[in-house]
Protein backbone atom coordinates (compact mmCIF):
# COMPACT_ATOMS: atom_id res chain seq x y z
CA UNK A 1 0.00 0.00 0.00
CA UNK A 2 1.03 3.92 -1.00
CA UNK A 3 1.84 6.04 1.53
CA UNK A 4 -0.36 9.22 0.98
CA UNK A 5 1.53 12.54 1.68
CA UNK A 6 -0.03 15.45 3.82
CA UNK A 7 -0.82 18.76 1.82
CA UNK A 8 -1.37 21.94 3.40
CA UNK A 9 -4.99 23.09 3.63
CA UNK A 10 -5.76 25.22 1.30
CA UNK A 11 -7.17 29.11 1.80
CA UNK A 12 -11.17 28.50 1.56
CA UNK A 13 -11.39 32.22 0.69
CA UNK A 14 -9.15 32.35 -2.52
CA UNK A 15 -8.56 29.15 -3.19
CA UNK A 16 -5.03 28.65 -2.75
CA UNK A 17 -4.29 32.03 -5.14
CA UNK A 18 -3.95 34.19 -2.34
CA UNK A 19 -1.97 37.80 -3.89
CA UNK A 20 -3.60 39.12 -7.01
CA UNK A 21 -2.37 42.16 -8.58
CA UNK A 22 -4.63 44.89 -9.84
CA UNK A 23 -3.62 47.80 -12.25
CA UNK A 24 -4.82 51.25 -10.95
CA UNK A 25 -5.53 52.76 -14.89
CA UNK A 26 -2.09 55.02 -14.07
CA UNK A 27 1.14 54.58 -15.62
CA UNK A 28 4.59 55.11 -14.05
CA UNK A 29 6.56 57.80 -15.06
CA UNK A 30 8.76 55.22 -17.21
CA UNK A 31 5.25 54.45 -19.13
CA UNK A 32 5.09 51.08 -17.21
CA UNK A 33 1.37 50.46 -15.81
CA UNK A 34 0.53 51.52 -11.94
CA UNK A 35 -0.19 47.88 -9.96
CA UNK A 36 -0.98 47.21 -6.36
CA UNK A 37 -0.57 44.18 -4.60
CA UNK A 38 -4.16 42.82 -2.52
CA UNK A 39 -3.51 39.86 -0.49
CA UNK A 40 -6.29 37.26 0.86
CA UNK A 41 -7.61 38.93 4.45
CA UNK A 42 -7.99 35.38 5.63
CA UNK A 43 -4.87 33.78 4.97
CA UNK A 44 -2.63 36.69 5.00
CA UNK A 45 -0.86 36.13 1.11
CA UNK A 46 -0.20 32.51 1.97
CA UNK A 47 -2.58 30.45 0.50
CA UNK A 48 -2.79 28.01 2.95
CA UNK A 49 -5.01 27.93 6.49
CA UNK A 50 -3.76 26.57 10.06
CA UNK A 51 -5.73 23.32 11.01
CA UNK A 52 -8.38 24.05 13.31
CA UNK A 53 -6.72 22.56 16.19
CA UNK A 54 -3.59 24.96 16.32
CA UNK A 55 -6.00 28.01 15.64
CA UNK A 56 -8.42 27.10 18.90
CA UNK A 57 -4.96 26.19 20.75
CA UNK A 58 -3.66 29.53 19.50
CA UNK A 59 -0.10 28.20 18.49
């Protein structure tokens, strides 16, 4: 029998895609366009969620 490896959980929020970046309709000074980076509020940019147990333990 396989051995199945653990994966981290994934963000329910974004879905594991947790940083999108947006254009603002500006350009730069060098004519390059204006972004901004907007990470997931629940996950924090990582993509990935603690297991319920550390989050209620609060490690």
């Amino acid at each position: 029998m396989s051995q199945t490896t653990p994966t981290a959980r994934v963000c329910r929020d974004c879905d594991g895609f947790a940083t999108a970046t947006i254009t603002t309709g500006l350009r730069t000074i060098d004519g390059a366009r204006d972004t901004i980076r907007v990470n997931c509020p629940n996950c924090q940019g990582l993509g990935r969620t603690a297991p319920a147990t550390l989050v209620r333990a609060g490690k």
